[in-house]
C-alpha atoms as a PDB file:
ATOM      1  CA  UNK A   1     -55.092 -22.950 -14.792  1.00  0.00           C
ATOM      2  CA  UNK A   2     -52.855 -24.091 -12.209  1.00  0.00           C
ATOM      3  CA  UNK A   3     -54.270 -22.002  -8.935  1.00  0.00           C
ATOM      4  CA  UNK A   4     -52.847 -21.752  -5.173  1.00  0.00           C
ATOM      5  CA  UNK A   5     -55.393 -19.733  -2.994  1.00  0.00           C
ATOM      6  CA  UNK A   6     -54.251 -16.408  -1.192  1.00  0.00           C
ATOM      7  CA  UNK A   7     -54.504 -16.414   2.642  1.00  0.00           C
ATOM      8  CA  UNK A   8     -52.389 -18.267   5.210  1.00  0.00           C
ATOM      9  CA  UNK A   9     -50.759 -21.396   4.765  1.00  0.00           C
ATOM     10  CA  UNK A  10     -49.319 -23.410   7.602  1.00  0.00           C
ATOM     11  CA  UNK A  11     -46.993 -25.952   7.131  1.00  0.00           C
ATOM     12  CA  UNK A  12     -46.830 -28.822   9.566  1.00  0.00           C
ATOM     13  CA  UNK A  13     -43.013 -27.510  10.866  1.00  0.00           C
ATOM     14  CA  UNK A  14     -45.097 -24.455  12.028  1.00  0.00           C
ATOM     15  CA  UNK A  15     -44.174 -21.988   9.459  1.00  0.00           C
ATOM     16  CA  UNK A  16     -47.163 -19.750   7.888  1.00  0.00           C
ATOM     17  CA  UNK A  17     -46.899 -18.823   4.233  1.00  0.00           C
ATOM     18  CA  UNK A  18     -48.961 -15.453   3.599  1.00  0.00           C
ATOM     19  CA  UNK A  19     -49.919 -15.212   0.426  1.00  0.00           C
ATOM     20  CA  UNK A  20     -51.682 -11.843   0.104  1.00  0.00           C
ATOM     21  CA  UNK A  21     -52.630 -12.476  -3.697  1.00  0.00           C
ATOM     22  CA  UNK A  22     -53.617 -15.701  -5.285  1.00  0.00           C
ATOM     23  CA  UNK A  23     -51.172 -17.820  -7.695  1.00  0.00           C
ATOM     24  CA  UNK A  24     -52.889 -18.464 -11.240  1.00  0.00           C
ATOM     25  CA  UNK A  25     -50.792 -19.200 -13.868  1.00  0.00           C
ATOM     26  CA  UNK A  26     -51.943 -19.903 -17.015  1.00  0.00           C
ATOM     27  CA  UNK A  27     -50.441 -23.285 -18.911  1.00  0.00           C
ATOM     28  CA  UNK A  28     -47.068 -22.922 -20.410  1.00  0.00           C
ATOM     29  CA  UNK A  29     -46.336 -20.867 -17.632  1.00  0.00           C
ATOM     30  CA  UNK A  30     -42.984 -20.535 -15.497  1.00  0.00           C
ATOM     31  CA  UNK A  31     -43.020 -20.115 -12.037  1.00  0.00           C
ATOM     32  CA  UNK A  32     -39.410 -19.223 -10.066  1.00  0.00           C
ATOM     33  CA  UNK A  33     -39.880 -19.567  -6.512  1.00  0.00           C
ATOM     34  CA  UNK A  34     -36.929 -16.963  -4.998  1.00  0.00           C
ATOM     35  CA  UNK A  35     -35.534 -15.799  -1.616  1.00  0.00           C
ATOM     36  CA  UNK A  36     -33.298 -15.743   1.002  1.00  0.00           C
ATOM     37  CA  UNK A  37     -31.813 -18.691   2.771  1.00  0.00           C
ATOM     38  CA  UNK A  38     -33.956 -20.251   5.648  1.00  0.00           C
ATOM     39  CA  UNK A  39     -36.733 -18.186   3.717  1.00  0.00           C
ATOM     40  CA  UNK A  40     -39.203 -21.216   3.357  1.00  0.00           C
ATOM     41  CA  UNK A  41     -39.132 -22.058  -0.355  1.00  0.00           C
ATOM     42  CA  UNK A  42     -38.777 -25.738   0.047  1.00  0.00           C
ATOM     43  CA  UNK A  43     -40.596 -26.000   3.009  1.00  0.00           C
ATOM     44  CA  UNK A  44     -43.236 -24.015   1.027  1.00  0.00           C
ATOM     45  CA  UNK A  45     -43.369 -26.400  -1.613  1.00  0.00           C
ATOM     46  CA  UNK A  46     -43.337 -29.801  -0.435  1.00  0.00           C
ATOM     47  CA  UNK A  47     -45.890 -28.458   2.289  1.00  0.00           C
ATOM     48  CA  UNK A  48     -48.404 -26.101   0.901  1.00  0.00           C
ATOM     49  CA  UNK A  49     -47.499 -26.552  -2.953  1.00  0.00           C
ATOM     50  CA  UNK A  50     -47.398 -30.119  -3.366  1.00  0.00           C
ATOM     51  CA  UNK A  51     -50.320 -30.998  -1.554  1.00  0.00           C
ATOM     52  CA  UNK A  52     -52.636 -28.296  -3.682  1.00  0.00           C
ATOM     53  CA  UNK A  53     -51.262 -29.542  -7.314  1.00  0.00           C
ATOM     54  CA  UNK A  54     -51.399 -33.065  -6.344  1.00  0.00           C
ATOM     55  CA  UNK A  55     -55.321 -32.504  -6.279  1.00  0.00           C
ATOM     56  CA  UNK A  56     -55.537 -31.571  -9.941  1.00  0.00           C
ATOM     57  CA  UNK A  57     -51.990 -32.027 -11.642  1.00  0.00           C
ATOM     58  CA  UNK A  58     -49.624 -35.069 -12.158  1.00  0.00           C
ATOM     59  CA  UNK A  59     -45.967 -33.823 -10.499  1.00  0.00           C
ATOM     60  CA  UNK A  60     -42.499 -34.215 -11.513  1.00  0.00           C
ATOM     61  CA  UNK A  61     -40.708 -33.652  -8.072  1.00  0.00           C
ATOM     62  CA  UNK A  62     -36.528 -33.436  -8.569  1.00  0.00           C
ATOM     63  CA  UNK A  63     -35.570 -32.226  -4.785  1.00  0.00           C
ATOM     64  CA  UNK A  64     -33.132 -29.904  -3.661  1.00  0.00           C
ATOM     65  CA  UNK A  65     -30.986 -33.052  -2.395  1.00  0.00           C
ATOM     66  CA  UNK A  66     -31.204 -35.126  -5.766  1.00  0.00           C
ATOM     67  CA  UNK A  67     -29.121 -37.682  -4.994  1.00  0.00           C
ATOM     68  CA  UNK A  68     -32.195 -38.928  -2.364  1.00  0.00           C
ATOM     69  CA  UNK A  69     -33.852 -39.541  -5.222  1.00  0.00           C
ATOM     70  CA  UNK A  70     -31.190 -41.789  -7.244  1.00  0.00           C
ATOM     71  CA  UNK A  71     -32.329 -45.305  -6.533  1.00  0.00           C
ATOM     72  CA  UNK A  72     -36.083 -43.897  -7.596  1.00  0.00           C
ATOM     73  CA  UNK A  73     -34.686 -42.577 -10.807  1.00  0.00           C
ATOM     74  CA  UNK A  74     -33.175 -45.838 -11.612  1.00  0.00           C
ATOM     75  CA  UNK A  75     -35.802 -47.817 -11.115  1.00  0.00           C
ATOM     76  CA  UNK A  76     -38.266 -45.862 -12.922  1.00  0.00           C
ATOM     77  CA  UNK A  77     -36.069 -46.075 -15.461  1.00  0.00           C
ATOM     78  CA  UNK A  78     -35.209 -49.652 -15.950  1.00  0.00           C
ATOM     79  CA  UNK A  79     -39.171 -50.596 -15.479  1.00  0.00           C
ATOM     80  CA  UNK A  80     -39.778 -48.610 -17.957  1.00  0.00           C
ATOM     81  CA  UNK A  81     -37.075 -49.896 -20.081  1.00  0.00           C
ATOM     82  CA  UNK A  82     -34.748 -47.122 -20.455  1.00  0.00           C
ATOM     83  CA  UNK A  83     -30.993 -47.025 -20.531  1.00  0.00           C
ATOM     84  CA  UNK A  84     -29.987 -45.906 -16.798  1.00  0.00           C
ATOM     85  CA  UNK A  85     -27.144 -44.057 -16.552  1.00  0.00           C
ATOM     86  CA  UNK A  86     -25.234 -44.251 -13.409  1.00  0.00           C
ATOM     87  CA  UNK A  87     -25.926 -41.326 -11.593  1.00  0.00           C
ATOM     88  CA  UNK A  88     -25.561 -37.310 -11.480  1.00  0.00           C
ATOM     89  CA  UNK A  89     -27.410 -34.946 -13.846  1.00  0.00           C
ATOM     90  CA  UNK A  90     -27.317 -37.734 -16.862  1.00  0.00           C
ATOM     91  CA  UNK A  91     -29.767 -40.097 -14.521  1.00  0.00           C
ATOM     92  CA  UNK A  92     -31.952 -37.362 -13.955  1.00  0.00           C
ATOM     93  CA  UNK A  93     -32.222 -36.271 -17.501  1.00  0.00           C
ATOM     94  CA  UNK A  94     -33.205 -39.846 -18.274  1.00  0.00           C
ATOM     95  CA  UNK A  95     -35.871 -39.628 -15.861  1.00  0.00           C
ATOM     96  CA  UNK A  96     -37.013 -36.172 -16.824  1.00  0.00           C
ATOM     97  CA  UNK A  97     -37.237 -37.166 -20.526  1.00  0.00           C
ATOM     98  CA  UNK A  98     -38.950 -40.678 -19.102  1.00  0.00           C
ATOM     99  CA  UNK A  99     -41.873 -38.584 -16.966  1.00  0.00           C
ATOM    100  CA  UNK A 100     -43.038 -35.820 -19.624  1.00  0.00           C
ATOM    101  CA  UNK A 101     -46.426 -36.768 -19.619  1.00  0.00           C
ATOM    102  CA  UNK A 102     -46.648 -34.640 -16.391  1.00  0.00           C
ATOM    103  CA  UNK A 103     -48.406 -31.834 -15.945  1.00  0.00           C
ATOM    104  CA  UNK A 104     -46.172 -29.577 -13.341  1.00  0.00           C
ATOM    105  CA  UNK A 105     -42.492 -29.734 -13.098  1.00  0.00           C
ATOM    106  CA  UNK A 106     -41.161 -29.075 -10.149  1.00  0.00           C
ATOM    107  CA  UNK A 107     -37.150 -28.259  -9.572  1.00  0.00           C
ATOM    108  CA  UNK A 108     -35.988 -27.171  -6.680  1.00  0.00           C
ATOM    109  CA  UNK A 109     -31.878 -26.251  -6.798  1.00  0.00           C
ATOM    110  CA  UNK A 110     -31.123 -28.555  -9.296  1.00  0.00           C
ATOM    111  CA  UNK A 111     -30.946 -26.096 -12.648  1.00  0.00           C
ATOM    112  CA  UNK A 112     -27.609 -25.072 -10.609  1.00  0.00           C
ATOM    113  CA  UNK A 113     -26.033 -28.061 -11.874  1.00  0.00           C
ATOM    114  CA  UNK A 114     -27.079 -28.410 -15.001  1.00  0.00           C
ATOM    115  CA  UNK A 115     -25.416 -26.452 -17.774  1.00  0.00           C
ATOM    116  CA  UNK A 116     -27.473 -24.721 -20.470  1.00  0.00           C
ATOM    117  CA  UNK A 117     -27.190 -27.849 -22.998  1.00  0.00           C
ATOM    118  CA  UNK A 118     -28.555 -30.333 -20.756  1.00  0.00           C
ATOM    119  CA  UNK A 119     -31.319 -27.687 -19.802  1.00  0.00           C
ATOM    120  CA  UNK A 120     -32.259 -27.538 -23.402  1.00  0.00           C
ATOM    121  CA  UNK A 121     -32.267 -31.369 -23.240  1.00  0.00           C
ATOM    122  CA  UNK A 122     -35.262 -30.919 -20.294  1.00  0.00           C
ATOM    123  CA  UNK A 123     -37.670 -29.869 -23.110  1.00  0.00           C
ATOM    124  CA  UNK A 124     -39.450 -27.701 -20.803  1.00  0.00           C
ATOM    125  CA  UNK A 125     -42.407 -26.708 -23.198  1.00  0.00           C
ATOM    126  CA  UNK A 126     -43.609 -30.091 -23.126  1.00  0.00           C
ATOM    127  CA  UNK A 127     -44.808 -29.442 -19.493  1.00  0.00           C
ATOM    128  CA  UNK A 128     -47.490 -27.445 -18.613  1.00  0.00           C
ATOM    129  CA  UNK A 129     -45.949 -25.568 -16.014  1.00  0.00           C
ATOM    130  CA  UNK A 130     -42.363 -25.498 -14.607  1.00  0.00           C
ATOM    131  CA  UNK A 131     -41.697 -24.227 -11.326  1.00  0.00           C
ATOM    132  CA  UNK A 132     -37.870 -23.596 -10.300  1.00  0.00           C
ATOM    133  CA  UNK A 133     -36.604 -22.974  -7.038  1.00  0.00           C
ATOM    134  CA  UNK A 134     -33.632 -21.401  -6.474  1.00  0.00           C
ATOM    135  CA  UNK A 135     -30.964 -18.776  -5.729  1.00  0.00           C
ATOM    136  CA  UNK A 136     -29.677 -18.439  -9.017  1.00  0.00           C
ATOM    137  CA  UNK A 137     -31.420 -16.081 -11.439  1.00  0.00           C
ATOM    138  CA  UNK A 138     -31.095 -18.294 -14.465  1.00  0.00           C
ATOM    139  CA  UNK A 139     -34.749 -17.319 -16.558  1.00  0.00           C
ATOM    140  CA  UNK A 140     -33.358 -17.558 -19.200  1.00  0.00           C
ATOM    141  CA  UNK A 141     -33.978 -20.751 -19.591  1.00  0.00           C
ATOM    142  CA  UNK A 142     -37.453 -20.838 -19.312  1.00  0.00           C
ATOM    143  CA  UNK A 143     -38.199 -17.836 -22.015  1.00  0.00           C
ATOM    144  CA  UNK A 144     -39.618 -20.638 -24.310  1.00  0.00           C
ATOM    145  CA  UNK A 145     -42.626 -20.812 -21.608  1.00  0.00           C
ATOM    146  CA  UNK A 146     -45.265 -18.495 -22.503  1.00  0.00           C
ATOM    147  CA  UNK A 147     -45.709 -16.926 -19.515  1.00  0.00           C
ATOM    148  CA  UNK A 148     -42.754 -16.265 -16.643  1.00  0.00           C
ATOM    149  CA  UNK A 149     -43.846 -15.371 -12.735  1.00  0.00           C
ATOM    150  CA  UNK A 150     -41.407 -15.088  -9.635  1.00  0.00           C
ATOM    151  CA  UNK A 151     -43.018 -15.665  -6.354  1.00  0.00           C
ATOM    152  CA  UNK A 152     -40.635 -14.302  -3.981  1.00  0.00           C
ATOM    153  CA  UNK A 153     -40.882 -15.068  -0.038  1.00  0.00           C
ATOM    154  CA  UNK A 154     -39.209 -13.019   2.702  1.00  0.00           C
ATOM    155  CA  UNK A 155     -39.401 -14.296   6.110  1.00  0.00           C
ATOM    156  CA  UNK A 156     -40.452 -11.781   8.682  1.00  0.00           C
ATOM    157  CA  UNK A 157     -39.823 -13.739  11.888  1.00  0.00           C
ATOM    158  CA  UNK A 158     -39.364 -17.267  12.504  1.00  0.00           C
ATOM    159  CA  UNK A 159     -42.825 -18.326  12.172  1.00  0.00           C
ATOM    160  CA  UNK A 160     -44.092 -15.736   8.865  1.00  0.00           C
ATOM    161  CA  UNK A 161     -43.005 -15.536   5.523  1.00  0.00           C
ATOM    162  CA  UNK A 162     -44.189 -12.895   3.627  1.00  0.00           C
ATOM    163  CA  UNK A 163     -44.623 -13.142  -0.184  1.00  0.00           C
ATOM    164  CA  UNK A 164     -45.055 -11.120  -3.197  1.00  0.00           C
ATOM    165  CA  UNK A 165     -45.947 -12.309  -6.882  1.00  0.00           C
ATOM    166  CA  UNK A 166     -44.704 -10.701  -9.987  1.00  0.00           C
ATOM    167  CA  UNK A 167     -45.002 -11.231 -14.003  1.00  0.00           C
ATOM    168  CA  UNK A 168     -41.584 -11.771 -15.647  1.00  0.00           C
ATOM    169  CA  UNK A 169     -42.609 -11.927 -19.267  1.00  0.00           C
END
Protein backbone atom coordinates (compact mmCIF):
# COMPACT_ATOMS: atom_id res chain seq x y z
CA UNK A 1 0.00 0.00 0.00
CA UNK A 2 1.58 3.08 -1.01
CA UNK A 3 0.21 5.68 1.90
CA UNK A 4 0.67 9.66 2.27
CA UNK A 5 -0.82 10.79 5.71
CA UNK A 6 -3.75 13.44 5.82
CA UNK A 7 -2.98 16.70 7.70
CA UNK A 8 -0.71 19.59 6.72
CA UNK A 9 2.24 19.40 4.73
CA UNK A 10 4.74 22.20 4.45
CA UNK A 11 7.09 22.39 1.90
CA UNK A 12 10.37 24.13 2.50
CA UNK A 13 9.26 27.19 -0.22
CA UNK A 14 6.54 27.80 2.47
CA UNK A 15 3.60 26.36 0.80
CA UNK A 16 1.16 24.02 3.04
CA UNK A 17 -0.48 21.08 1.32
CA UNK A 18 -3.86 20.16 3.26
CA UNK A 19 -4.70 16.99 2.77
CA UNK A 20 -8.03 16.48 4.57
CA UNK A 21 -8.13 12.61 3.71
CA UNK A 22 -5.26 10.23 3.56
CA UNK A 23 -3.72 8.85 0.10
CA UNK A 24 -3.75 4.86 0.04
CA UNK A 25 -3.59 3.35 -3.05
CA UNK A 26 -3.49 -0.05 -3.45
CA UNK A 27 -0.59 -1.61 -5.98
CA UNK A 28 -1.31 -1.37 -9.61
CA UNK A 29 -2.79 1.74 -8.85
CA UNK A 30 -2.77 5.17 -10.89
CA UNK A 31 -2.50 8.26 -9.32
CA UNK A 32 -3.07 11.75 -11.60
CA UNK A 33 -2.02 14.61 -9.68
CA UNK A 34 -4.34 17.69 -11.40
CA UNK A 35 -4.84 21.48 -11.06
CA UNK A 36 -4.43 24.79 -11.92
CA UNK A 37 -1.22 26.52 -12.80
CA UNK A 38 0.92 27.83 -9.81
CA UNK A 39 -1.42 25.25 -7.94
CA UNK A 40 1.53 23.33 -6.20
CA UNK A 41 1.62 19.95 -7.96
CA UNK A 42 5.30 19.85 -8.50
CA UNK A 43 6.18 21.60 -5.62
CA UNK A 44 3.90 19.01 -3.90
CA UNK A 45 5.72 16.23 -5.17
CA UNK A 46 9.29 16.72 -5.06
CA UNK A 47 8.56 18.20 -1.45
CA UNK A 48 6.03 16.26 0.45
CA UNK A 49 5.70 13.19 -2.07
CA UNK A 50 9.11 12.28 -2.72
CA UNK A 51 10.39 12.43 0.59
CA UNK A 52 7.38 9.98 2.03
CA UNK A 53 7.85 7.18 -0.90
CA UNK A 54 11.50 7.39 -0.74
CA UNK A 55 11.05 5.80 2.86
CA UNK A 56 9.42 2.63 1.57
CA UNK A 57 9.45 2.64 -2.39
CA UNK A 58 12.28 2.73 -5.05
CA UNK A 59 11.30 6.02 -7.48
CA UNK A 60 11.41 6.60 -11.07
CA UNK A 61 11.50 10.52 -11.12
CA UNK A 62 11.10 11.98 -15.06
CA UNK A 63 10.64 15.93 -14.15
CA UNK A 64 8.53 18.40 -15.60
CA UNK A 65 11.82 19.94 -17.31
CA UNK A 66 13.19 16.53 -18.79
CA UNK A 67 15.80 17.71 -20.60
CA UNK A 68 17.61 18.45 -16.84
CA UNK A 69 17.68 15.09 -16.66
CA UNK A 70 19.43 14.12 -20.16
CA UNK A 71 23.04 13.65 -19.21
CA UNK A 72 21.53 11.28 -16.15
CA UNK A 73 19.58 9.30 -18.65
CA UNK A 74 22.58 8.72 -20.70
CA UNK A 75 24.68 7.66 -18.34
CA UNK A 76 22.46 5.30 -16.71
CA UNK A 77 22.12 4.00 -19.80
CA UNK A 78 25.51 3.36 -21.16
CA UNK A 79 26.61 1.86 -17.51
CA UNK A 80 24.19 -0.26 -17.82
CA UNK A 81 24.97 -1.15 -21.30
CA UNK A 82 22.13 0.02 -23.25
CA UNK A 83 21.94 1.64 -26.63
CA UNK A 84 21.56 5.56 -25.80
CA UNK A 85 19.73 7.35 -28.04
CA UNK A 86 20.50 10.93 -28.42
CA UNK A 87 18.00 12.71 -26.70
CA UNK A 88 14.08 13.64 -26.55
CA UNK A 89 11.34 11.13 -25.66
CA UNK A 90 13.47 8.06 -27.35
CA UNK A 91 16.31 8.63 -24.39
CA UNK A 92 13.78 8.62 -21.90
CA UNK A 93 12.02 5.56 -23.08
CA UNK A 94 15.40 3.84 -22.91
CA UNK A 95 15.72 4.82 -19.46
CA UNK A 96 12.16 4.04 -18.48
CA UNK A 97 12.41 0.52 -19.99
CA UNK A 98 16.17 0.42 -18.21
CA UNK A 99 14.61 1.35 -14.45
CA UNK A 100 11.40 -1.04 -14.26
CA UNK A 101 12.40 -2.70 -11.32
CA UNK A 102 10.96 0.39 -9.50
CA UNK A 103 8.33 0.47 -7.44
CA UNK A 104 6.59 4.14 -8.07
CA UNK A 105 6.71 5.96 -11.28
CA UNK A 106 6.61 9.26 -11.13
CA UNK A 107 5.84 11.68 -14.38
CA UNK A 108 5.32 14.93 -14.06
CA UNK A 109 4.30 16.80 -17.69
CA UNK A 110 6.05 14.55 -19.69
CA UNK A 111 2.98 12.09 -21.03
CA UNK A 112 2.30 15.54 -23.03
CA UNK A 113 4.95 14.63 -25.31
CA UNK A 114 4.70 11.36 -25.76
CA UNK A 115 2.19 9.98 -28.24
CA UNK A 116 0.01 6.98 -27.38
CA UNK A 117 2.57 4.36 -29.06
CA UNK A 118 5.48 5.31 -27.13
CA UNK A 119 3.14 5.37 -23.96
CA UNK A 120 2.30 1.81 -24.66
CA UNK A 121 6.09 1.30 -24.99
CA UNK A 122 6.29 2.64 -20.99
CA UNK A 123 4.76 -0.73 -19.93
CA UNK A 124 3.13 0.87 -17.11
CA UNK A 125 1.75 -2.39 -15.39
CA UNK A 126 5.11 -3.42 -14.65
CA UNK A 127 5.21 -0.65 -11.93
CA UNK A 128 3.49 -0.73 -8.94
CA UNK A 129 2.13 2.55 -9.00
CA UNK A 130 2.25 5.40 -11.59
CA UNK A 131 1.64 8.79 -10.63
CA UNK A 132 1.14 11.50 -13.55
CA UNK A 133 1.15 15.04 -13.21
CA UNK A 134 -0.35 17.12 -15.46
CA UNK A 135 -2.83 19.40 -17.25
CA UNK A 136 -3.84 17.13 -19.78
CA UNK A 137 -6.59 14.62 -19.02
CA UNK A 138 -5.02 11.73 -20.85
CA UNK A 139 -6.31 8.43 -18.38
CA UNK A 140 -6.63 6.68 -20.79
CA UNK A 141 -3.56 5.53 -20.75
CA UNK A 142 -3.35 4.22 -17.52
CA UNK A 143 -6.81 2.01 -17.70
CA UNK A 144 -4.48 -1.11 -17.72
CA UNK A 145 -3.71 -0.10 -13.88
CA UNK A 146 -6.10 -1.67 -11.66
CA UNK A 147 -7.04 1.02 -9.80
CA UNK A 148 -7.19 4.97 -11.13
CA UNK A 149 -7.27 8.07 -8.37
CA UNK A 150 -6.99 11.93 -9.19
CA UNK A 151 -5.74 14.01 -6.39
CA UNK A 152 -6.66 17.39 -7.35
CA UNK A 153 -5.13 20.62 -5.51
CA UNK A 154 -6.63 24.11 -5.61
CA UNK A 155 -4.71 26.82 -4.10
CA UNK A 156 -6.64 29.03 -1.78
CA UNK A 157 -4.10 31.81 -1.16
CA UNK A 158 -0.54 31.96 -1.69
CA UNK A 159 0.51 29.96 1.16
CA UNK A 160 -2.65 26.91 1.14
CA UNK A 161 -3.53 24.49 -1.26
CA UNK A 162 -6.46 22.74 -0.73
CA UNK A 163 -6.96 19.15 -2.02
CA UNK A 164 -9.53 16.64 -2.72
CA UNK A 165 -9.07 12.80 -3.63
CA UNK A 166 -11.29 10.89 -5.92
CA UNK A 167 -11.55 7.14 -7.44
CA UNK A 168 -11.42 7.12 -11.27
CA UNK A 169 -11.96 3.45 -11.93
Amino acid sequence: MLEIPSGVHQAPTGLCFHLYQPVSLPKNSFLSITGDNGAGKTTFVEHVLIPFLRQKFSLLYIAQDTYLQYNTMRSTLALLGEPVPAAGPELALAWIKAARQKDVFIIDEFDKYLCPKQMRECDLASFGWVISVSHLSRNDFYTELSNGFALRLQKTDSRNTDSSLERLW
